[in-house]
C-alpha atoms as a PDB file:
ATOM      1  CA  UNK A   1      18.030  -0.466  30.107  1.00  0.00           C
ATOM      2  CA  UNK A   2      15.039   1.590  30.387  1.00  0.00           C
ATOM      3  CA  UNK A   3      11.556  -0.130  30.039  1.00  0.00           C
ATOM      4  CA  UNK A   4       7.942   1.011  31.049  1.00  0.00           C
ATOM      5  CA  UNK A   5       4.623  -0.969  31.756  1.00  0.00           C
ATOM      6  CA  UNK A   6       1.581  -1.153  29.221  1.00  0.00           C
ATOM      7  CA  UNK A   7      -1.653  -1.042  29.908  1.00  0.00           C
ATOM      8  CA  UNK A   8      -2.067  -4.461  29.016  1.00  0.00           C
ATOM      9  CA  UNK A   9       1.166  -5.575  31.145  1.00  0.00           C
ATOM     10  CA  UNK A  10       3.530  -5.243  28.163  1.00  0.00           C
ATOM     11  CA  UNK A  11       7.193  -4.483  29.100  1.00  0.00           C
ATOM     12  CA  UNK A  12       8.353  -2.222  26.039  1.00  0.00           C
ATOM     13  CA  UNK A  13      12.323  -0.982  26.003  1.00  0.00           C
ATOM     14  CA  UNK A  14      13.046   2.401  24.967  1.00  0.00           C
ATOM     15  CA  UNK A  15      16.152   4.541  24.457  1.00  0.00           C
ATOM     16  CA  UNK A  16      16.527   7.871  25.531  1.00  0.00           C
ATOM     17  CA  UNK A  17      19.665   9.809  25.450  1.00  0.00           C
ATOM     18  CA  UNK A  18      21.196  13.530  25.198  1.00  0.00           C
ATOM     19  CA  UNK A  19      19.506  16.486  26.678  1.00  0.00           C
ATOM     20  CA  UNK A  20      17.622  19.172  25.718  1.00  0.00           C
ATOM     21  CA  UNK A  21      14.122  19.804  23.422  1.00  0.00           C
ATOM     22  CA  UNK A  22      12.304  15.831  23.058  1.00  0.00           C
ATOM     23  CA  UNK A  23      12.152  14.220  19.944  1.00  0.00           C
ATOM     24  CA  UNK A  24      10.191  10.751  19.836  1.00  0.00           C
ATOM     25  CA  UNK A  25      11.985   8.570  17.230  1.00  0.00           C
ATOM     26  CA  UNK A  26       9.252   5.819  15.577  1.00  0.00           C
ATOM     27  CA  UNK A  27      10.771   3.236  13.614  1.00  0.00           C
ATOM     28  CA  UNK A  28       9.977   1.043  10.545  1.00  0.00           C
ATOM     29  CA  UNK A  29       7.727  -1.902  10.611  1.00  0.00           C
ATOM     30  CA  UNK A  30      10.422  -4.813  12.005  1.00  0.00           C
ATOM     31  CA  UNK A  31      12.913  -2.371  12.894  1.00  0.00           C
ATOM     32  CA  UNK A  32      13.204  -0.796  16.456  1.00  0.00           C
ATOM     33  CA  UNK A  33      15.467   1.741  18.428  1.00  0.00           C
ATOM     34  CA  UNK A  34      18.659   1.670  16.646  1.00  0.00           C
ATOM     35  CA  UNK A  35      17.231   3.070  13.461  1.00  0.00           C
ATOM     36  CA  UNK A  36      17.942   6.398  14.396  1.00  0.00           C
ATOM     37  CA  UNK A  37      21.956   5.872  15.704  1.00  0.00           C
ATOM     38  CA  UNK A  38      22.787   6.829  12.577  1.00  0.00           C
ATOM     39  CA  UNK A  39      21.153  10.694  12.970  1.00  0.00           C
ATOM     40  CA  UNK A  40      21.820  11.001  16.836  1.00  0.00           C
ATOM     41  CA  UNK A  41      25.264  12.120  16.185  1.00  0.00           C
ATOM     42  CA  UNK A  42      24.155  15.129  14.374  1.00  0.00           C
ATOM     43  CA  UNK A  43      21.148  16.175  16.987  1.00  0.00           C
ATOM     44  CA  UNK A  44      22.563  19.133  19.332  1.00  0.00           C
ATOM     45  CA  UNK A  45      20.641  19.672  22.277  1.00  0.00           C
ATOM     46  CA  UNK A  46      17.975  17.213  22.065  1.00  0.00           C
ATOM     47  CA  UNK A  47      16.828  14.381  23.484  1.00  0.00           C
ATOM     48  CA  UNK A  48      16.283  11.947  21.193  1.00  0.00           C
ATOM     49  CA  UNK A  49      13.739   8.926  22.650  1.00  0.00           C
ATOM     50  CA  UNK A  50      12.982   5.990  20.908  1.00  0.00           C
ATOM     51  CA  UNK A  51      10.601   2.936  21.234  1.00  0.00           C
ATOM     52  CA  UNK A  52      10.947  -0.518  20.435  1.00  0.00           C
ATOM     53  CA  UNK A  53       7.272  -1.272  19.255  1.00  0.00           C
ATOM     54  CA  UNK A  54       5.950  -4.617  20.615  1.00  0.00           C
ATOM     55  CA  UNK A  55       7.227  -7.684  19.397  1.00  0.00           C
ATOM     56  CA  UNK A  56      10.337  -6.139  18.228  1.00  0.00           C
ATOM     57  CA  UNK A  57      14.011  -5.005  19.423  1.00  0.00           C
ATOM     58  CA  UNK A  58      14.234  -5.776  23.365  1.00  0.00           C
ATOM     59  CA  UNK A  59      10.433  -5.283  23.995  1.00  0.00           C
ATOM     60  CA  UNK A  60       7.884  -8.187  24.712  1.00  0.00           C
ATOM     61  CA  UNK A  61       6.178  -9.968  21.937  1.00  0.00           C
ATOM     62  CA  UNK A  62       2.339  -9.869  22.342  1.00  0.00           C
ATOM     63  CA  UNK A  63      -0.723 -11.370  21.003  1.00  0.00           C
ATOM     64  CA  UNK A  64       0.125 -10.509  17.055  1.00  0.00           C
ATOM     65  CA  UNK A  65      -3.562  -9.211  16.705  1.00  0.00           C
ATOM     66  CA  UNK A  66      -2.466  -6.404  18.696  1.00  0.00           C
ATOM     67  CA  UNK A  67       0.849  -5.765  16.415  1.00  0.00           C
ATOM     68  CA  UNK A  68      -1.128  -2.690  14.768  1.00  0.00           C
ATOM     69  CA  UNK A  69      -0.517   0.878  14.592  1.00  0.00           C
ATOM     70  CA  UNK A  70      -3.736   1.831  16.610  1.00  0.00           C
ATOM     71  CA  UNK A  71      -2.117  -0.341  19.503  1.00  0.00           C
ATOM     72  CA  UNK A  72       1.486   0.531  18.849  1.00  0.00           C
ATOM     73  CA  UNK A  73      -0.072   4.583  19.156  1.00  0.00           C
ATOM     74  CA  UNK A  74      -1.469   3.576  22.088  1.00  0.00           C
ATOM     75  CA  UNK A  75       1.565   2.250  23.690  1.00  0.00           C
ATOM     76  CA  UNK A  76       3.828   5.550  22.654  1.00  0.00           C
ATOM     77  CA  UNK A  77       1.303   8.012  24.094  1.00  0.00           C
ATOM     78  CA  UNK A  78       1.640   5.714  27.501  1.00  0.00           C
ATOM     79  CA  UNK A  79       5.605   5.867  26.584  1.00  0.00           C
ATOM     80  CA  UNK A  80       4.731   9.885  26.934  1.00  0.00           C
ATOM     81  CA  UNK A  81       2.687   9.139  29.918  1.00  0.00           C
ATOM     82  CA  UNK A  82       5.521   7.249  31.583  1.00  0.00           C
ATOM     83  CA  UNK A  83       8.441  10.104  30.641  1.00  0.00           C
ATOM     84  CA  UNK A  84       5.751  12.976  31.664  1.00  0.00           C
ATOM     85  CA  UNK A  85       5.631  14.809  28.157  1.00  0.00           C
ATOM     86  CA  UNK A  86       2.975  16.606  27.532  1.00  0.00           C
ATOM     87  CA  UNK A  87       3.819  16.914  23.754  1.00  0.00           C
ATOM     88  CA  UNK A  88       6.633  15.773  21.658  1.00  0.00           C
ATOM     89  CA  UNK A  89       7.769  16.196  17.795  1.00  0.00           C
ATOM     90  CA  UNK A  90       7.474  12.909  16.220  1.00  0.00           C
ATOM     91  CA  UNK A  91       9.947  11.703  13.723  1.00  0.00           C
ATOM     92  CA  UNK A  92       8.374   8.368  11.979  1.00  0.00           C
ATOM     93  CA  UNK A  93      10.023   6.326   9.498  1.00  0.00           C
ATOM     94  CA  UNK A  94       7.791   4.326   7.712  1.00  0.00           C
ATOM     95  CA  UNK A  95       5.620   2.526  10.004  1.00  0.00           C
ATOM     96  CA  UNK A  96       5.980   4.868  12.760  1.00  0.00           C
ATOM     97  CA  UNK A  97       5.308   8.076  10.179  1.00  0.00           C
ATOM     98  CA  UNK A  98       1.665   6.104  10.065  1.00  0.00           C
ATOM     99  CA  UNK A  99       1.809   6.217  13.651  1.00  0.00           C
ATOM    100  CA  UNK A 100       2.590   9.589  13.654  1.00  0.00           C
ATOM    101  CA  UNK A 101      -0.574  10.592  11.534  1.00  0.00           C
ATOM    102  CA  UNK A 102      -2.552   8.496  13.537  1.00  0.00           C
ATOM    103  CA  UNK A 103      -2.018  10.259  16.412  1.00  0.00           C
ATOM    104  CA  UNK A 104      -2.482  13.548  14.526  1.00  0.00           C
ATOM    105  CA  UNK A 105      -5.946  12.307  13.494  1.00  0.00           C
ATOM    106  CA  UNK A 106      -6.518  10.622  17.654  1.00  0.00           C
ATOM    107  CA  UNK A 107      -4.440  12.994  19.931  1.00  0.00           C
ATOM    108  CA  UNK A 108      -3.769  15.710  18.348  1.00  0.00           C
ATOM    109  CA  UNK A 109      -2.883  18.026  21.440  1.00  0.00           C
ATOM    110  CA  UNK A 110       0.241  15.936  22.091  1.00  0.00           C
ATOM    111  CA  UNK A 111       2.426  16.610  18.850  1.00  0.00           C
ATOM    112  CA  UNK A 112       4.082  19.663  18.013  1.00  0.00           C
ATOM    113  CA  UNK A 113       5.271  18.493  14.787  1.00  0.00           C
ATOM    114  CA  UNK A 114       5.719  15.434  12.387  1.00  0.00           C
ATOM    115  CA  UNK A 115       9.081  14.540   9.900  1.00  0.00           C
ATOM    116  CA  UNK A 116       7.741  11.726   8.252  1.00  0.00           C
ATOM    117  CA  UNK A 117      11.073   9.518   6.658  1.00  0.00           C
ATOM    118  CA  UNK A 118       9.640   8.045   3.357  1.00  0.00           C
ATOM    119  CA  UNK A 119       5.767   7.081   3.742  1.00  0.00           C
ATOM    120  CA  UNK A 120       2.688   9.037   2.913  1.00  0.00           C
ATOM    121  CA  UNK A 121      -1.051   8.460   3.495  1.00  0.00           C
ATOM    122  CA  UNK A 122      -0.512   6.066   0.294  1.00  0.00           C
ATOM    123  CA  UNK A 123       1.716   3.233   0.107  1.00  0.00           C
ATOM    124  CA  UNK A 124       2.972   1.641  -3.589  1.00  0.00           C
ATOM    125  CA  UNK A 125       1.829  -1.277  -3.649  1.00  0.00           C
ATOM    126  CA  UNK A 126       4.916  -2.907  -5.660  1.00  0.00           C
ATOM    127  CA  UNK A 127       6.821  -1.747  -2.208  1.00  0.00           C
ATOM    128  CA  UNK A 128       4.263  -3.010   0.224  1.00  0.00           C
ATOM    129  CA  UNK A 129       4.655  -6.243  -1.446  1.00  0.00           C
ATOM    130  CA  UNK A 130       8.284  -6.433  -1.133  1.00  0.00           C
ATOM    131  CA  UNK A 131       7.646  -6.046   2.956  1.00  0.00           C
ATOM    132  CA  UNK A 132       5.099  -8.863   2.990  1.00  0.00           C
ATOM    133  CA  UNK A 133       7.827 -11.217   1.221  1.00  0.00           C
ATOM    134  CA  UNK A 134      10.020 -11.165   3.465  1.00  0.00           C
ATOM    135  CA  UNK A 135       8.401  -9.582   6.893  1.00  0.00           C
ATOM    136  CA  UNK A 136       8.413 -12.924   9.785  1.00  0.00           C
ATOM    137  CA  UNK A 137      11.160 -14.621   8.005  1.00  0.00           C
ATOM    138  CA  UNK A 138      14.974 -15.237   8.732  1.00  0.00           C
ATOM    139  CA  UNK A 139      17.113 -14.310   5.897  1.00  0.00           C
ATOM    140  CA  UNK A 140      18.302 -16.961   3.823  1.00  0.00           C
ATOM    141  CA  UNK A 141      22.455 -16.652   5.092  1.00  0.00           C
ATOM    142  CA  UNK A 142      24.634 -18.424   7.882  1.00  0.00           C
ATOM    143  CA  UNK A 143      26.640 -15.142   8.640  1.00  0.00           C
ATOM    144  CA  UNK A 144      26.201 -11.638   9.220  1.00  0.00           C
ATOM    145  CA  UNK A 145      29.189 -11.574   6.501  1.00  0.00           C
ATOM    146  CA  UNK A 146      27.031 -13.504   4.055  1.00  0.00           C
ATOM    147  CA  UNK A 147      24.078 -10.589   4.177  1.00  0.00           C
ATOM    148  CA  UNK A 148      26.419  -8.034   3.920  1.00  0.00           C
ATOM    149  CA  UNK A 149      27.548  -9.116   0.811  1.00  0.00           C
ATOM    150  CA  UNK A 150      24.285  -9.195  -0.280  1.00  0.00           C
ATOM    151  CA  UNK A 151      22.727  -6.425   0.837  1.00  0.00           C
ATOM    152  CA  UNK A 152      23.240  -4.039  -1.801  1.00  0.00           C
ATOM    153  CA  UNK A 153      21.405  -6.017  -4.507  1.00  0.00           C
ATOM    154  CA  UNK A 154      18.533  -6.850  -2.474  1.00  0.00           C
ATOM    155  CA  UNK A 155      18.123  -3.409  -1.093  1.00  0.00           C
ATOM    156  CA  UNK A 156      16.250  -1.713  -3.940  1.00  0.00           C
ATOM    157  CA  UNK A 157      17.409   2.227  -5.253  1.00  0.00           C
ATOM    158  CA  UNK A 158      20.053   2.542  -2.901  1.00  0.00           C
ATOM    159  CA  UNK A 159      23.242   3.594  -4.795  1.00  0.00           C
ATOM    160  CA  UNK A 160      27.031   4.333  -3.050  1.00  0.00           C
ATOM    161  CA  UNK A 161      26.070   2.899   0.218  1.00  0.00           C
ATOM    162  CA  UNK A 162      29.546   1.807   1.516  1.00  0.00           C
ATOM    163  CA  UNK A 163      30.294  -2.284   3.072  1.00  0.00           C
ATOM    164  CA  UNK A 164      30.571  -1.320   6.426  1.00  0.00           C
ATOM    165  CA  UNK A 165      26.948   0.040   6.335  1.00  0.00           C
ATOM    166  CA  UNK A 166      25.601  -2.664   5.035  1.00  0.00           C
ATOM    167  CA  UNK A 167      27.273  -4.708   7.884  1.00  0.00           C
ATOM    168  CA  UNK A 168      26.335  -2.423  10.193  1.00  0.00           C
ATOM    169  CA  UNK A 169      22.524  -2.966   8.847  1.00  0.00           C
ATOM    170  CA  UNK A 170      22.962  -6.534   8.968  1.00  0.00           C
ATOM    171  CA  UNK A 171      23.980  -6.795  12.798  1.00  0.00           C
ATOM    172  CA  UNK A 172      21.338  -4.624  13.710  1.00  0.00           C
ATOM    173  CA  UNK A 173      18.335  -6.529  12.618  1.00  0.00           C
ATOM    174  CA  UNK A 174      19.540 -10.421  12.111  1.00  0.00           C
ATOM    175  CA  UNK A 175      20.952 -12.396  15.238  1.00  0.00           C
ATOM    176  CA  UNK A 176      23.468 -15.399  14.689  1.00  0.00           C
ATOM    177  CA  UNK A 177      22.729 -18.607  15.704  1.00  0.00           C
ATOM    178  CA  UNK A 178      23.819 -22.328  15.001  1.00  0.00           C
ATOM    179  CA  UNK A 179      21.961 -22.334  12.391  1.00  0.00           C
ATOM    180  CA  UNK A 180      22.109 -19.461  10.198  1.00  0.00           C
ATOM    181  CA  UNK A 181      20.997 -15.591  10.920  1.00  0.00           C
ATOM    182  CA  UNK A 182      17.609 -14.641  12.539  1.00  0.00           C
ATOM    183  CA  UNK A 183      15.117 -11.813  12.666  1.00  0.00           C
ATOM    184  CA  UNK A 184      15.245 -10.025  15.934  1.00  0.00           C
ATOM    185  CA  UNK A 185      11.770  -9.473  16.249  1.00  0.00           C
ATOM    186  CA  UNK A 186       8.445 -11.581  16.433  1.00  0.00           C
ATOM    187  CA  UNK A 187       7.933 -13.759  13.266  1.00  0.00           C
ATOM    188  CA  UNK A 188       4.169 -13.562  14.321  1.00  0.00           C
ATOM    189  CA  UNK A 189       4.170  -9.786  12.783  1.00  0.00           C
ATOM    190  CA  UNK A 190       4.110 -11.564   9.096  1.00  0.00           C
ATOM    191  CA  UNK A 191       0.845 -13.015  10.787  1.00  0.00           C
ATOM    192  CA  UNK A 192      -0.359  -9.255  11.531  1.00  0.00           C
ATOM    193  CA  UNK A 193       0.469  -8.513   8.382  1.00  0.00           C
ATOM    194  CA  UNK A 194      -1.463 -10.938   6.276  1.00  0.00           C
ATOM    195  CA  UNK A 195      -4.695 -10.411   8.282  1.00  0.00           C
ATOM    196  CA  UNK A 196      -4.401  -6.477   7.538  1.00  0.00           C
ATOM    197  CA  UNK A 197      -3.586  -7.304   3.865  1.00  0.00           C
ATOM    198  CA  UNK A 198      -6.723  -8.845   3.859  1.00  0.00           C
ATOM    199  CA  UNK A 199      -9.030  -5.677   4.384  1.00  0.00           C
ATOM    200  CA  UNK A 200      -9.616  -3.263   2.278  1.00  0.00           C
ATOM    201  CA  UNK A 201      -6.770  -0.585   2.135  1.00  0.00           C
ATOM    202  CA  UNK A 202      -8.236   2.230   5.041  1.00  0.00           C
ATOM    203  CA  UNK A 203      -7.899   5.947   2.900  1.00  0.00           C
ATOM    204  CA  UNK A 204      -5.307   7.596   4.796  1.00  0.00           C
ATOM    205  CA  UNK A 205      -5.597  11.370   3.675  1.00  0.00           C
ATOM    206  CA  UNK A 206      -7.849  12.174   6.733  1.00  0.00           C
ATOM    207  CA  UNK A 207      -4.585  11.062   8.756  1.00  0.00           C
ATOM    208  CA  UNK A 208      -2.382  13.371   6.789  1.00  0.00           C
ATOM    209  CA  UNK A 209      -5.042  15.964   6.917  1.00  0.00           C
ATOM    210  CA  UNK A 210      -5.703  16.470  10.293  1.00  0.00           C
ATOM    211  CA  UNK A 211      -1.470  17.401  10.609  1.00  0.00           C
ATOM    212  CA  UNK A 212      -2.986  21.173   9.808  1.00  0.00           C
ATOM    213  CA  UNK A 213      -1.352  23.398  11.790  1.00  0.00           C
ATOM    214  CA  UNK A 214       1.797  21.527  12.672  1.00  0.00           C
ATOM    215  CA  UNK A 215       5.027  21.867  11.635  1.00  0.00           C
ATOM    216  CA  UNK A 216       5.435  19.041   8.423  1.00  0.00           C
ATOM    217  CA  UNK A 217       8.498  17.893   7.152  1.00  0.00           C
ATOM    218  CA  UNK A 218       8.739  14.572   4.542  1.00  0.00           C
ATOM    219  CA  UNK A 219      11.902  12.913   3.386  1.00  0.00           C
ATOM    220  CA  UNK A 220      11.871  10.405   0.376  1.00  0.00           C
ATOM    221  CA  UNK A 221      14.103   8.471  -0.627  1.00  0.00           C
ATOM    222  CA  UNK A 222      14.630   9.142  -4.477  1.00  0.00           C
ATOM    223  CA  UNK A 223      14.551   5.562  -5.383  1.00  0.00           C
ATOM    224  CA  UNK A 224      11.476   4.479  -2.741  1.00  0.00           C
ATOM    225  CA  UNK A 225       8.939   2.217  -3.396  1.00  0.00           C
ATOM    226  CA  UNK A 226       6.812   2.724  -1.172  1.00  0.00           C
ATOM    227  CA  UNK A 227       6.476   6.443  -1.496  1.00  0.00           C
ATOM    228  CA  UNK A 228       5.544   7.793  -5.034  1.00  0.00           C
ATOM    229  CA  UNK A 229       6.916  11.064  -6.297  1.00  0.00           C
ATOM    230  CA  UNK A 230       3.050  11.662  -6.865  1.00  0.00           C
ATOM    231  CA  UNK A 231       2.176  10.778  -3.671  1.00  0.00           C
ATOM    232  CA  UNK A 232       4.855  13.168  -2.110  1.00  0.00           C
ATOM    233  CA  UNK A 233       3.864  15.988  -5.014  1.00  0.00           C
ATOM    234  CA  UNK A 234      -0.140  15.695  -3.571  1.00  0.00           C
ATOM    235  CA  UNK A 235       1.107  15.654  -0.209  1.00  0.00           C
ATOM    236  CA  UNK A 236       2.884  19.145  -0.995  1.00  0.00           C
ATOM    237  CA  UNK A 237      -0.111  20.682  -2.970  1.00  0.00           C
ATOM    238  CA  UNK A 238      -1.789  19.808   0.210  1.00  0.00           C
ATOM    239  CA  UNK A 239       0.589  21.484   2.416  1.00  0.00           C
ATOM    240  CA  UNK A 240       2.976  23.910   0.656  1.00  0.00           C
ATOM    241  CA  UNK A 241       4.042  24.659   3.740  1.00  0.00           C
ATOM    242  CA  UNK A 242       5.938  21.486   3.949  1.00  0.00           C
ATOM    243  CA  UNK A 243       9.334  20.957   4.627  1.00  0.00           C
ATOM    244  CA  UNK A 244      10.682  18.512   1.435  1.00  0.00           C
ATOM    245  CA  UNK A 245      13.519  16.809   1.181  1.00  0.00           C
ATOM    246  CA  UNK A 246      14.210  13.918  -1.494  1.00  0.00           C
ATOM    247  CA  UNK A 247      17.782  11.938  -1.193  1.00  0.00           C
ATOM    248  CA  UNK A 248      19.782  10.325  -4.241  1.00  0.00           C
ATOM    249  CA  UNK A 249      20.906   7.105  -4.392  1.00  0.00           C
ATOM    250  CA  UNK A 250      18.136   5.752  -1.328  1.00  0.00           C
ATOM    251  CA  UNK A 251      15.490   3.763  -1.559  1.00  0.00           C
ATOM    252  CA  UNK A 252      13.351   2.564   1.511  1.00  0.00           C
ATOM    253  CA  UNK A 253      13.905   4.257   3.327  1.00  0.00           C
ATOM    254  CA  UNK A 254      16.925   7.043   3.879  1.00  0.00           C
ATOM    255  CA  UNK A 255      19.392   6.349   6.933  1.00  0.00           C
ATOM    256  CA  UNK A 256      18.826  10.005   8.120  1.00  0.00           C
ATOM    257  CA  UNK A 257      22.391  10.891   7.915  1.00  0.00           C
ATOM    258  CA  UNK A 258      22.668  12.015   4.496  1.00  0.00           C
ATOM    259  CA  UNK A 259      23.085  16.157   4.019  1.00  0.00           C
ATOM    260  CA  UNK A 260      19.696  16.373   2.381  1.00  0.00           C
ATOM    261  CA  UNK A 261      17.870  14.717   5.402  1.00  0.00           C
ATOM    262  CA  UNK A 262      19.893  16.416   7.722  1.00  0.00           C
ATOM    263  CA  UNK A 263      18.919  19.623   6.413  1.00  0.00           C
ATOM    264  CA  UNK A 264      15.170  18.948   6.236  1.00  0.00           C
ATOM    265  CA  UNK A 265      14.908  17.443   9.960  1.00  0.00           C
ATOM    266  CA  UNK A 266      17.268  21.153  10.678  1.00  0.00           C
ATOM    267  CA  UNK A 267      14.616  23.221   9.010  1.00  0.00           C
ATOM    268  CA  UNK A 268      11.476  21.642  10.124  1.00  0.00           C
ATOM    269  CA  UNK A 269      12.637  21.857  14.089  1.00  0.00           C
ATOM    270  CA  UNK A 270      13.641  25.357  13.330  1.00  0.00           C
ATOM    271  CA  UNK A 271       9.478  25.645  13.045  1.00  0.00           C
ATOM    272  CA  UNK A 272       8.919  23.828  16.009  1.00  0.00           C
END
């Protein structure tokens, strides 16, 4: 199981697997690695890496002051460090699309590219409230059959999505115990945050901005709440060059295997 060393004497876990041209997976804000089994499948020659971000997945938990995306940038340009990659194309998915821009505004010469999977340099607030409900807390069911058959009607704007995804959802992210399911991660990141809900929302544009130059691709979910269609329509007047995709019947945030995202993430590493 591959791990590397922080700076600050975290152990992280990461995946990497296949060969060919790197792409750095960055997941959502509790999620981790296994976010992006669903699209491996369809990647030919690439190798697809993937972080755990601290706290979560099979990575250390840390002080939760440092669970923020300055720090959690930090650590995946000393992930690069470690795997001796100059540059990489970042796919972020939520959470680790903010990374992504973050690094775009910080460290610029190591991208050569960003696919952000639903998120924006503004977030809805109706979704971002939604994540600080339920973000640090174990689900309220015994069995990993319980939450799948609840999934669907907690999982806002997703349409068709078939049981055995759900389930497959469910045994990702929740861990049984003799007492009911638990969150695989570090219920201190509801601590995190709360203390960054209570600042002022930072104006992200500059982030998205300073992407000029490289190769842009965005993917919303049609049914998102955390991305606006008006967020994603200024995103595009600022760069028409941007690769668009929106999926039906997803919410937050698409799994990356539908045909729509498959052919955005095709098009925008055809730029690469």
């Amino acid at each position: 199981m591959p791990d590397f060393t922080t700076s600050d004497g975290l152990r992280l876990h990461y995946e990497d697997r296949g060969t060919g041209r790197p792409l750095l997976c960055l997941s959502g804000l509790t999620r981790n690695s296994s976010d992006f089994d669903y699209l491996a499948p369809h990647l030919d020659d690439t190798r697809l890496i993937a972080l755990d971000y601290r706290g979560r997945g099979a990575s250390d938990w840390a002080d939760p002051a440092t669970y923020t995306v300055p720090v959690e940038a930090r650590d995946t340009l000393e992930l690069l460090d470690h795997l001796g990659l100059a540059s990489v194309s970042v796919l972020g998915t939520s959470r680790g699309g903010l990374i992504a821009m973050f690094l775009a505004a910080t460290a610029k010469e190591r991208l050569t590219g960003i696919c952000l999977n639903d998120i924006g340099p503004e977030i809805d607030p109706a979704g971002l409230a939604v994540i600080a409900d339920y973000v640090g807390r174990d689900p309220a069911h015994a069995t990993h059959a319980e939450a799948t058959a609840a999934r669907a009607a907690l999982m806002a704007g997703f349409e068709g999505v078939p049981e055995s995804r759900w389930r497959e959802e469910v045994e990702k992210h929740y861990v049984a115990g003799e007492t009911g399911l638990a969150i695989n991660y570090d219920p201190g990141l509801r601590e995190a945050v709360a203390s960054g809900g209570a600042e002022p929302a930072p104006d992200l544009w500059p982030w998205f901005d300073a992407a000029d130059g490289l190769p842009l691709a965005c993917i919303r979910g049609v049914g998102s709440d955390l991305l606006s269609s008006a967020t994603l329509a200024e995103m595009r007047r600022r760069r028409p060059d941007m690769v668009v995709a929106e999926v039906p019947g997803r919410g937050h945030v698409p799994f990356l295997d539908e045909a729509e995202a498959l052919a955005a993430i095709s098009d925008w590493r055809a730029l690469l």
